[in-house]
C-alpha atoms as a PDB file:
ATOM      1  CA  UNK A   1     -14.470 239.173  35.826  1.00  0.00           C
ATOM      2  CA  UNK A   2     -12.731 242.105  35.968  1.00  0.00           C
ATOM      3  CA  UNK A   3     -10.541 242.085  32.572  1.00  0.00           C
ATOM      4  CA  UNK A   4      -8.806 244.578  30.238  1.00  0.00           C
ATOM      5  CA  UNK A   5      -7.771 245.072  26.507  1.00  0.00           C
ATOM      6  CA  UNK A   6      -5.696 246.137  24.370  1.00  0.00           C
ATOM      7  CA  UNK A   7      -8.800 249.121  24.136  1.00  0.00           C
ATOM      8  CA  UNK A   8      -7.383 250.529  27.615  1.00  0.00           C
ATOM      9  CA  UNK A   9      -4.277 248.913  29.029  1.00  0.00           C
ATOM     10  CA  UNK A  10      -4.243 245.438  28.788  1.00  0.00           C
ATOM     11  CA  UNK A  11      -1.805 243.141  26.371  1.00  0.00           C
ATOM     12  CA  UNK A  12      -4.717 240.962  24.786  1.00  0.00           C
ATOM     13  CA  UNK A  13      -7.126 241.561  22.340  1.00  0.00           C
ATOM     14  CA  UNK A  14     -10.543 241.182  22.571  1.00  0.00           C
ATOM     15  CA  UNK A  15     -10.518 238.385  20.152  1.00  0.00           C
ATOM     16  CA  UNK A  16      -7.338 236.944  21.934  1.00  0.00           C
ATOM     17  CA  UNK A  17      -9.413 236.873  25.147  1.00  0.00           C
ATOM     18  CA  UNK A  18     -12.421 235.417  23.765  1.00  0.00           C
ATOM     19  CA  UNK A  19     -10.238 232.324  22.590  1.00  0.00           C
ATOM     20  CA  UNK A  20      -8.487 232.412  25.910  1.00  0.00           C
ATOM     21  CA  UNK A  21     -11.276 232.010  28.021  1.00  0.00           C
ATOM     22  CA  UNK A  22     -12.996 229.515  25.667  1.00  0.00           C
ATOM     23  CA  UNK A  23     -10.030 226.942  26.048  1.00  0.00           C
ATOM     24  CA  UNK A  24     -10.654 227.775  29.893  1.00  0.00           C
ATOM     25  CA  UNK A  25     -14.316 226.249  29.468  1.00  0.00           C
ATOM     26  CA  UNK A  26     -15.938 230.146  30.638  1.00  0.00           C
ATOM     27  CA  UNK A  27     -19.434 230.868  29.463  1.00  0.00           C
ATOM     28  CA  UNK A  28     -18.632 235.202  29.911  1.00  0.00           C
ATOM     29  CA  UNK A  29     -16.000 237.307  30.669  1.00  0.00           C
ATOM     30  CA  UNK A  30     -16.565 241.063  32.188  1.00  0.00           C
ATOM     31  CA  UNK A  31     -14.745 243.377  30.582  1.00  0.00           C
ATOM     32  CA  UNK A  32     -13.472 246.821  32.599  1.00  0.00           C
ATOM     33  CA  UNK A  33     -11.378 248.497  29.923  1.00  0.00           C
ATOM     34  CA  UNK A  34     -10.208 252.161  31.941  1.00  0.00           C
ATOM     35  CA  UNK A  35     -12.957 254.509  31.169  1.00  0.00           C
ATOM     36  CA  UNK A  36     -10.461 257.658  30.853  1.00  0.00           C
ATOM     37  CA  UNK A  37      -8.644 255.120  27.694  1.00  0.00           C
ATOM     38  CA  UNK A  38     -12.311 256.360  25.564  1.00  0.00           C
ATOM     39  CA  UNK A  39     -14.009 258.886  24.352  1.00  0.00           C
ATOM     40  CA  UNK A  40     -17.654 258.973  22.729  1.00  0.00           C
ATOM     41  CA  UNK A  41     -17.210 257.077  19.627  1.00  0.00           C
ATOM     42  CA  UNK A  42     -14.290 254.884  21.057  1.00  0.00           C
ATOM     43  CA  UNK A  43     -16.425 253.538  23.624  1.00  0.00           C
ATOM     44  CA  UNK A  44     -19.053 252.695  20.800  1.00  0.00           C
ATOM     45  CA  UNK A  45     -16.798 250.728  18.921  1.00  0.00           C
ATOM     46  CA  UNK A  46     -16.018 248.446  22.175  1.00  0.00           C
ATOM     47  CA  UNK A  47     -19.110 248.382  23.213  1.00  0.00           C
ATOM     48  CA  UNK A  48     -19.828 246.874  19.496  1.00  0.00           C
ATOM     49  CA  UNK A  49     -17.207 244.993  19.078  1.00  0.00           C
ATOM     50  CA  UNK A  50     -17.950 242.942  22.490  1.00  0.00           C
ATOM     51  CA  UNK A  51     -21.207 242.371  21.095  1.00  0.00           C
ATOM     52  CA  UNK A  52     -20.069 241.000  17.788  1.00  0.00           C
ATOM     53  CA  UNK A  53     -17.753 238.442  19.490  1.00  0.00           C
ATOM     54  CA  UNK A  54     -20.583 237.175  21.773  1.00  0.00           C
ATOM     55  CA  UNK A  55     -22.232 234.004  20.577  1.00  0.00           C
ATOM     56  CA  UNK A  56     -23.213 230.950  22.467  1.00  0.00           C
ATOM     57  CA  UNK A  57     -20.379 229.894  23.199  1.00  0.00           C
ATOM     58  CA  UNK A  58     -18.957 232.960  24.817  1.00  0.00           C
ATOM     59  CA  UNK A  59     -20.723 236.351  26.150  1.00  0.00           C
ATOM     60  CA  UNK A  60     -18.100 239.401  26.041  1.00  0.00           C
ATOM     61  CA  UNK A  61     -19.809 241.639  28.822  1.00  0.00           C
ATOM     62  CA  UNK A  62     -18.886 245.456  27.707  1.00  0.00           C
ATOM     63  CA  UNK A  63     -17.654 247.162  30.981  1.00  0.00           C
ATOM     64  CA  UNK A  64     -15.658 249.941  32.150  1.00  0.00           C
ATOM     65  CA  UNK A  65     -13.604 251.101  35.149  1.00  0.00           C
ATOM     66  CA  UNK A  66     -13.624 254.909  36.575  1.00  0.00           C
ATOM     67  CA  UNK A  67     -10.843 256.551  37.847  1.00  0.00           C
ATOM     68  CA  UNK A  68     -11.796 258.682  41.345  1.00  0.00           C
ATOM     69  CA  UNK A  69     -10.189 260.749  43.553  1.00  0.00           C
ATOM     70  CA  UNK A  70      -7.289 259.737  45.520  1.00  0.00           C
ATOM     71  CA  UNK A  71      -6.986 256.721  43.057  1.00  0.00           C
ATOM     72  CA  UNK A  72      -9.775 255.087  43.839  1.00  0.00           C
ATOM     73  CA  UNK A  73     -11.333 253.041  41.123  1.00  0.00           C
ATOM     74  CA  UNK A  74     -14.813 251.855  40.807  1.00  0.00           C
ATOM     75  CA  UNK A  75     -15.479 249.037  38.191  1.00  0.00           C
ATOM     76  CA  UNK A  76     -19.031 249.700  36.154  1.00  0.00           C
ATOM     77  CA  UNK A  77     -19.802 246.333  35.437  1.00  0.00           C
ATOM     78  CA  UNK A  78     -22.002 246.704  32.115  1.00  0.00           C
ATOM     79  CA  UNK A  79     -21.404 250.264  31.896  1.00  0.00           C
ATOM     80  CA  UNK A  80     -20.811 252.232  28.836  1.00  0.00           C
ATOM     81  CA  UNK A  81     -21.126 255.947  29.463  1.00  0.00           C
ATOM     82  CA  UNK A  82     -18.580 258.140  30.094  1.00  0.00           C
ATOM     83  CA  UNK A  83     -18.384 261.020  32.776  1.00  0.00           C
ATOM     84  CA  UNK A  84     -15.821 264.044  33.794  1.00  0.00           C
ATOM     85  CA  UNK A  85     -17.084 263.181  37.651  1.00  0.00           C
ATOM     86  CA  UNK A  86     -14.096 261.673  39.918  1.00  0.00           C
ATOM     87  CA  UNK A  87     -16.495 262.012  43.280  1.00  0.00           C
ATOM     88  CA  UNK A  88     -16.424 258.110  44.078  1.00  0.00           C
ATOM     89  CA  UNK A  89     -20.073 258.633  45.165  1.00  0.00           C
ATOM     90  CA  UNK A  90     -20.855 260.567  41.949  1.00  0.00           C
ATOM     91  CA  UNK A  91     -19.504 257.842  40.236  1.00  0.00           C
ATOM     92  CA  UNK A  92     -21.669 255.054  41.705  1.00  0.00           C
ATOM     93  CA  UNK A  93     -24.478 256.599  40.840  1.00  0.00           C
ATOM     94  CA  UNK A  94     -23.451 257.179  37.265  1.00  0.00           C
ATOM     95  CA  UNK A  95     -23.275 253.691  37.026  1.00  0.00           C
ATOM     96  CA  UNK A  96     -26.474 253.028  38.722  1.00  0.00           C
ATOM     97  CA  UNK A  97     -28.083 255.098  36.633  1.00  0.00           C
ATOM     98  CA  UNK A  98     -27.255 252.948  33.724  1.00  0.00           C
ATOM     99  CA  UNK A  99     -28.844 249.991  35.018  1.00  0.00           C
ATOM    100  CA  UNK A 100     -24.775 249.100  35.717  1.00  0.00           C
ATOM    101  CA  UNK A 101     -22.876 247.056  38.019  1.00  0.00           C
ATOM    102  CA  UNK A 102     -20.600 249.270  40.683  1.00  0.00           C
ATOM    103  CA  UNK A 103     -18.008 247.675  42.432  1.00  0.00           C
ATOM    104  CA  UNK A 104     -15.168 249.564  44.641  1.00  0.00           C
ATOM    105  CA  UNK A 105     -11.889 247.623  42.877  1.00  0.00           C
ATOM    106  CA  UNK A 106      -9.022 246.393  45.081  1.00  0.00           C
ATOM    107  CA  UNK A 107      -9.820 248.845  47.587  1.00  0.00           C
ATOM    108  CA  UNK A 108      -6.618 249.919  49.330  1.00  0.00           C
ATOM    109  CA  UNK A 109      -6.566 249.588  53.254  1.00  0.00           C
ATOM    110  CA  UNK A 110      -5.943 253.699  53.599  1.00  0.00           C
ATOM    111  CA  UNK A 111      -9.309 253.720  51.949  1.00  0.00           C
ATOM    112  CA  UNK A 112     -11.321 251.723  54.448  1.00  0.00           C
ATOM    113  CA  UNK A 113     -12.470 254.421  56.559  1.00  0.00           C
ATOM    114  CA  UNK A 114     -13.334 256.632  53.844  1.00  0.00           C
ATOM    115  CA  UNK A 115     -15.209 254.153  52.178  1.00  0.00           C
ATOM    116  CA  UNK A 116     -17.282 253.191  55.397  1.00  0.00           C
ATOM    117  CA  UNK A 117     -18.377 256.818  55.547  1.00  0.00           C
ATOM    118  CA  UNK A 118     -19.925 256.841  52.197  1.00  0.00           C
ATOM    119  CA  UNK A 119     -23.790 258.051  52.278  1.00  0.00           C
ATOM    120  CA  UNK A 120     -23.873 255.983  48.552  1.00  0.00           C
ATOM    121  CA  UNK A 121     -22.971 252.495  48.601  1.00  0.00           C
ATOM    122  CA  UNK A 122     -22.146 250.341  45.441  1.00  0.00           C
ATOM    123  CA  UNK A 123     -23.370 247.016  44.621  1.00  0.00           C
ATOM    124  CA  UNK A 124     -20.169 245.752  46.326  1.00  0.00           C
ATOM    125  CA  UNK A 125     -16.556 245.202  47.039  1.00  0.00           C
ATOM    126  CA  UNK A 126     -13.805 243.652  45.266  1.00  0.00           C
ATOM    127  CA  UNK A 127     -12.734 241.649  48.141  1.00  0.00           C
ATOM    128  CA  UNK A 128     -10.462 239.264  46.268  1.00  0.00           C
ATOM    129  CA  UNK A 129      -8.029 240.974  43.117  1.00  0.00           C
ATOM    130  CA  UNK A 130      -5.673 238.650  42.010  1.00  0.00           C
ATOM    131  CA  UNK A 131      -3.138 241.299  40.621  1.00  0.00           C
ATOM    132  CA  UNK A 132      -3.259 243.623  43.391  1.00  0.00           C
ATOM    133  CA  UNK A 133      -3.851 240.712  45.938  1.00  0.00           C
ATOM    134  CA  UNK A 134      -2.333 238.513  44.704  1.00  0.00           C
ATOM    135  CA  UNK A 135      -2.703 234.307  43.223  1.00  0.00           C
ATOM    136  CA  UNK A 136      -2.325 232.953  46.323  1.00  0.00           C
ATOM    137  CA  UNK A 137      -5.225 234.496  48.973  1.00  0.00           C
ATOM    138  CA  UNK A 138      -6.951 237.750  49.724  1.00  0.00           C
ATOM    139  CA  UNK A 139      -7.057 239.896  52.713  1.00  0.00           C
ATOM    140  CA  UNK A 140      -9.204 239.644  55.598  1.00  0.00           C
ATOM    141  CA  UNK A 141      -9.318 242.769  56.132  1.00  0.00           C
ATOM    142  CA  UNK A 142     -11.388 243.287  52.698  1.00  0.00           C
ATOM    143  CA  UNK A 143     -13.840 240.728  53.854  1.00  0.00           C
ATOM    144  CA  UNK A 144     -14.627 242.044  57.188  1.00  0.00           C
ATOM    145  CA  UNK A 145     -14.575 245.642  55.568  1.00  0.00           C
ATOM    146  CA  UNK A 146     -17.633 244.020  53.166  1.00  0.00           C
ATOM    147  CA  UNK A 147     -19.339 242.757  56.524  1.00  0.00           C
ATOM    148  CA  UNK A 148     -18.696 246.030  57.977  1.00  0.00           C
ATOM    149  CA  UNK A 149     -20.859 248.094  55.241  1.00  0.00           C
ATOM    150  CA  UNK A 150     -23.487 245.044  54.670  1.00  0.00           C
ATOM    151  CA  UNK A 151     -24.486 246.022  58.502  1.00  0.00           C
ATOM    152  CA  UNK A 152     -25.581 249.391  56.615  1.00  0.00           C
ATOM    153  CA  UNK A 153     -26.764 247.353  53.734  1.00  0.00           C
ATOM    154  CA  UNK A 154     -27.039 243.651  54.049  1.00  0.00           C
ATOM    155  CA  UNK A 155     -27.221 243.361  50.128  1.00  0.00           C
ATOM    156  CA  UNK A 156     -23.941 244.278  49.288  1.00  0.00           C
ATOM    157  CA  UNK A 157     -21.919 241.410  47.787  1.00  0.00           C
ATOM    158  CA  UNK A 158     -18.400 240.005  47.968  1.00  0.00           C
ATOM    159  CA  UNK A 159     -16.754 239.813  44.295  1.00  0.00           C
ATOM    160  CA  UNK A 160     -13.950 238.307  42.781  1.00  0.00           C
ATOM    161  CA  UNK A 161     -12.022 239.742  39.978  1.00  0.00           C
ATOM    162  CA  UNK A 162      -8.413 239.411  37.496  1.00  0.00           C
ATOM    163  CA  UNK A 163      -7.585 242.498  37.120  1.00  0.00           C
ATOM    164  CA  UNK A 164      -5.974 240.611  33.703  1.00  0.00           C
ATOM    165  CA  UNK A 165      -3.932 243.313  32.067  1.00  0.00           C
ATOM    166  CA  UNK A 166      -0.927 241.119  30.998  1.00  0.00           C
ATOM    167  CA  UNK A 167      -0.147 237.713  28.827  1.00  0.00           C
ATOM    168  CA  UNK A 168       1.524 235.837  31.216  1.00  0.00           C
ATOM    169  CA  UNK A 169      -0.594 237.375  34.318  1.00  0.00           C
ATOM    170  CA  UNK A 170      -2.507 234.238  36.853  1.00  0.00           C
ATOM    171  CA  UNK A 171      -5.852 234.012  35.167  1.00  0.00           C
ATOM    172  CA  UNK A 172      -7.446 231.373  37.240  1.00  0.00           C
ATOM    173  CA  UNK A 173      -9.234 233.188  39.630  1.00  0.00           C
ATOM    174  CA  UNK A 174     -12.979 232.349  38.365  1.00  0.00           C
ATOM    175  CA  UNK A 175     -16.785 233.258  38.956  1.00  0.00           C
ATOM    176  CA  UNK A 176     -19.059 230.301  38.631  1.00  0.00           C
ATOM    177  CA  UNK A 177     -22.875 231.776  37.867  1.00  0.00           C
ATOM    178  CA  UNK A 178     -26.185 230.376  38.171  1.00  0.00           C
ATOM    179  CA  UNK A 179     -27.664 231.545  35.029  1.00  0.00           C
ATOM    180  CA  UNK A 180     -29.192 229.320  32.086  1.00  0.00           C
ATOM    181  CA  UNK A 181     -29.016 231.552  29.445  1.00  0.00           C
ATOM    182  CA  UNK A 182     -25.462 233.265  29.265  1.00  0.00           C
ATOM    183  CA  UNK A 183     -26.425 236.444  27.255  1.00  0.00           C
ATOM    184  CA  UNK A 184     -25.370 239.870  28.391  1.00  0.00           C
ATOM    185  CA  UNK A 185     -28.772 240.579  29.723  1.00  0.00           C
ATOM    186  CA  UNK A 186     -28.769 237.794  32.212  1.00  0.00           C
ATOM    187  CA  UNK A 187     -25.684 237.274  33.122  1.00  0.00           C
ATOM    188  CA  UNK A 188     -25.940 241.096  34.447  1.00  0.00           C
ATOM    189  CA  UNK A 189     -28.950 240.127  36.310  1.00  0.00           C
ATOM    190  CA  UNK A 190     -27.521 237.092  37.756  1.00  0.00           C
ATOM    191  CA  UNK A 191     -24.465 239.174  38.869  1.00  0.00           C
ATOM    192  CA  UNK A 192     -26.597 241.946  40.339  1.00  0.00           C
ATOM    193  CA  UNK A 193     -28.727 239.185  42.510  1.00  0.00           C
ATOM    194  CA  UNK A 194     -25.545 237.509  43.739  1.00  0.00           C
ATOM    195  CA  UNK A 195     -26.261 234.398  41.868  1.00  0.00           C
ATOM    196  CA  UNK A 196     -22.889 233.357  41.758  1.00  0.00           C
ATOM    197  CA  UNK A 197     -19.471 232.262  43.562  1.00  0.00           C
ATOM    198  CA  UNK A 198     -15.917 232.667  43.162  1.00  0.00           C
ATOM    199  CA  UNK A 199     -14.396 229.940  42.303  1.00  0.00           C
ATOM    200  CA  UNK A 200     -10.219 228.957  42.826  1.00  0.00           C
ATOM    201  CA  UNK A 201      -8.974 225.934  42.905  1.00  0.00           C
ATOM    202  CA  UNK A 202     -10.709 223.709  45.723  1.00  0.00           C
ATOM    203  CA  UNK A 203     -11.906 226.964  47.369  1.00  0.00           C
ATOM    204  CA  UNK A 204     -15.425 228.348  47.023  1.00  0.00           C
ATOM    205  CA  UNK A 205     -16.601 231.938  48.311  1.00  0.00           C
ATOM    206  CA  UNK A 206     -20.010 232.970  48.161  1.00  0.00           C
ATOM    207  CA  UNK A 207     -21.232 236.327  46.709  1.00  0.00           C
ATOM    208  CA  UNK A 208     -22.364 237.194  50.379  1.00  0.00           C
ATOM    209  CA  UNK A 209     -18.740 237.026  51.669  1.00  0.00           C
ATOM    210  CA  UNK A 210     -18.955 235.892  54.413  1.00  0.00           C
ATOM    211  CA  UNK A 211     -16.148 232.910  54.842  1.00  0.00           C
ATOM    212  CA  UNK A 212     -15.529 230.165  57.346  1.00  0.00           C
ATOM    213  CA  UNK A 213     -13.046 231.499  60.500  1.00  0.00           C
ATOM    214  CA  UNK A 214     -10.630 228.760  59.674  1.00  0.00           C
ATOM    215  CA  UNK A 215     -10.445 230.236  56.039  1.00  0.00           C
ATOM    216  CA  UNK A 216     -10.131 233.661  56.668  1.00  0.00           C
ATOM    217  CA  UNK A 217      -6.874 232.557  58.989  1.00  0.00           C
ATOM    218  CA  UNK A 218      -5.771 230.693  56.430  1.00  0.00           C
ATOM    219  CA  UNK A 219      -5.589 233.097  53.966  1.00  0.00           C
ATOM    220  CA  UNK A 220      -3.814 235.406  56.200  1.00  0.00           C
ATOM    221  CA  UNK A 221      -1.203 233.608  56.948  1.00  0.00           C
ATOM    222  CA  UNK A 222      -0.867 232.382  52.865  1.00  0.00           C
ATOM    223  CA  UNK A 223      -1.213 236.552  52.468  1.00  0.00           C
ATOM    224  CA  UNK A 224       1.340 237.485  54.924  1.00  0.00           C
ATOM    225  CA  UNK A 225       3.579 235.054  53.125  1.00  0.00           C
ATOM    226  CA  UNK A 226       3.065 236.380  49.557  1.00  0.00           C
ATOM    227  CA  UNK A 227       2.863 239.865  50.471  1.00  0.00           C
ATOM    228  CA  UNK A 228       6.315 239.241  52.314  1.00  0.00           C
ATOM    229  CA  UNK A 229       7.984 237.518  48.995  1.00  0.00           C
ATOM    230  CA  UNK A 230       6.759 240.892  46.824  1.00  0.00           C
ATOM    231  CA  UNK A 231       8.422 243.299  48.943  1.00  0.00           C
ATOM    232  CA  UNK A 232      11.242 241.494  49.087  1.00  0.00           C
ATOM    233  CA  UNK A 233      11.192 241.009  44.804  1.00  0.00           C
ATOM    234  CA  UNK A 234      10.659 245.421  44.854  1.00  0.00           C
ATOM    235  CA  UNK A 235      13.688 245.688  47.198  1.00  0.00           C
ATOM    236  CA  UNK A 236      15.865 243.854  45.126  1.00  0.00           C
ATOM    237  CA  UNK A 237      14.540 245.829  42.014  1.00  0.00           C
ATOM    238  CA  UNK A 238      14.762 248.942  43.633  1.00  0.00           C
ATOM    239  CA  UNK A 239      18.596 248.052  44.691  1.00  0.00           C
ATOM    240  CA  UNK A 240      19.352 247.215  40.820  1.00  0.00           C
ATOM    241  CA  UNK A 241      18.030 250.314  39.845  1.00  0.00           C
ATOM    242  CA  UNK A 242      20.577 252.159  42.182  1.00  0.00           C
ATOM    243  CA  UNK A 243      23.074 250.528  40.279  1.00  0.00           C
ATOM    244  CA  UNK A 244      21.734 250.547  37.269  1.00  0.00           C
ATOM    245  CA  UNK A 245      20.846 247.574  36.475  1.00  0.00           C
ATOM    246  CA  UNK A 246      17.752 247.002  34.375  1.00  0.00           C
ATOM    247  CA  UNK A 247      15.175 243.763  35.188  1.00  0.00           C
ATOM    248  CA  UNK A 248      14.801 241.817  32.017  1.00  0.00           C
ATOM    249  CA  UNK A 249      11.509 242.267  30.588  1.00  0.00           C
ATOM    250  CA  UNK A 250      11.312 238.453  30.704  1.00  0.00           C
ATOM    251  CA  UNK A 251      12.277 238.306  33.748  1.00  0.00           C
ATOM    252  CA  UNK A 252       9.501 240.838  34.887  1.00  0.00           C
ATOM    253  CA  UNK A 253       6.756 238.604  32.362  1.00  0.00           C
ATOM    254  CA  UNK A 254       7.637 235.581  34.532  1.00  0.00           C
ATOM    255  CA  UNK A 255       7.392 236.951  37.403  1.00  0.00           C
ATOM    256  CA  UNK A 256       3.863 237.807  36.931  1.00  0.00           C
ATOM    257  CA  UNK A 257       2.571 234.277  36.959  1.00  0.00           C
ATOM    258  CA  UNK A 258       4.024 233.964  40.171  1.00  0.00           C
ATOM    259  CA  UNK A 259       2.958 236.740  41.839  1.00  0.00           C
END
């Protein structure tokens, strides 16, 4: 979930993803190419070309994220209509209204606050991004700002995205779905009921959120640790650049898959 192409930002193709996430053994992927990327007849020619690319072997869910204000984005899982509104609140609706998926993306931890006043709630919270998180845990704090709002609305749900823009990005960060027929359709409705977990290496999180104590302290400290390791890697850049000295773009590709 939560994957771009080449029709927004991202480095692969639609067709390149499809065979990339066959030879991963996935059923769907979710696309959220940016919506701002499109315009009426641009969006129509991803939504089709999704649809020609699904079979059964592989369901290419059309999808798109919304840019908000204060750079906020909201993913529209399903979604395919565009809007000029950049009221987050505005925007969850728009995608409600098309029988969509809304989802606040890597919410950043300024945002909290704001985002526990809304009078609109989505669907739920992105509360583990591998880009902007990171490969190696999520933050607490986006879980217990999940548990915070389900206490308003006890159906929100915890979900688990890529964020895949690059080629040599982490891409194992998975959702595993109860659903027995993997068209568009269902998958949607699977989503939308919570059928479904994310799924990373021996660690399983329910759509609910809500994750053992031990876990959460876990992932901290594993957080802490990463987070520590990329502002350490921007320093360094940032001293280069003083000096003017450029980072490979090699050097930056590799980097990726370890960060």
């Amino acid at each position: 979930m939560h994957v771009h192409s080449t029709h927004s930002d991202g480095e692969f193709t639609l067709p390149e993803l499809r065979e990339l996430f066959l030879a991963e053994g996935c059923a769907f992927v979710c696309m959220s190419d940016h919506a701002e990327c499109f315009d009426e007849d641009s969006v129509a020619r991803y939504c089709h070309e999704c649809e020609s690319l699904s079979d059964e072997k592989i369901c290419i869910v059309a999808g798109l994220e919304y840019r908000c204000d204060r750079e906020m984005h909201i993913l529209g899982y399903g979604a395919n209509v565009l809007t000029k509104a950049t009221d987050p609140q505005q925007i969850i609706q728009h995608i409600s209204a098309q029988g969509a998926i809304s989802v606040i993306a890597h919410p950043k931890n300024e945002f909290f606050p704001w985002i526990e006043g809304f009078a609109n709630l989505p669907r739920g919270i992105e509360t583990w991004n591998s880009k902007y998180d990171g490969r190696y845990a999520p933050r607490p704090a986006t879980f217990a700002l999940l548990q915070t709002l389900r206490q308003r609305n006890p159906a929100m749900l915890a979900f688990y995205g890529q964020d895949l823009h690059w080629k040599k990005q982490f891409h194992r960060l998975f959702v595993e779905l109860d659903c027995n027929s993997p068209v568009r359709q269902t998958i949607l409705a699977a989503i939308n009921a919570g059928k479904y977990a994310g799924v990373k290496d021996s660690w399983r999180m329910d759509a609910n959120g809500v994750l053992d104590t031990e876990l959460l302290a876990r992932f901290g400290r594993m957080q802490a640790r990463s987070s520590s390791m990329w502002r350490l890697a921007k320093k360094i850049k940032g001293l280069l650049d003083q000096v003017g000295i450029a980072v490979p773009e090699s050097l930056k590709a590799s980097l990726r898959k370890v960060f």
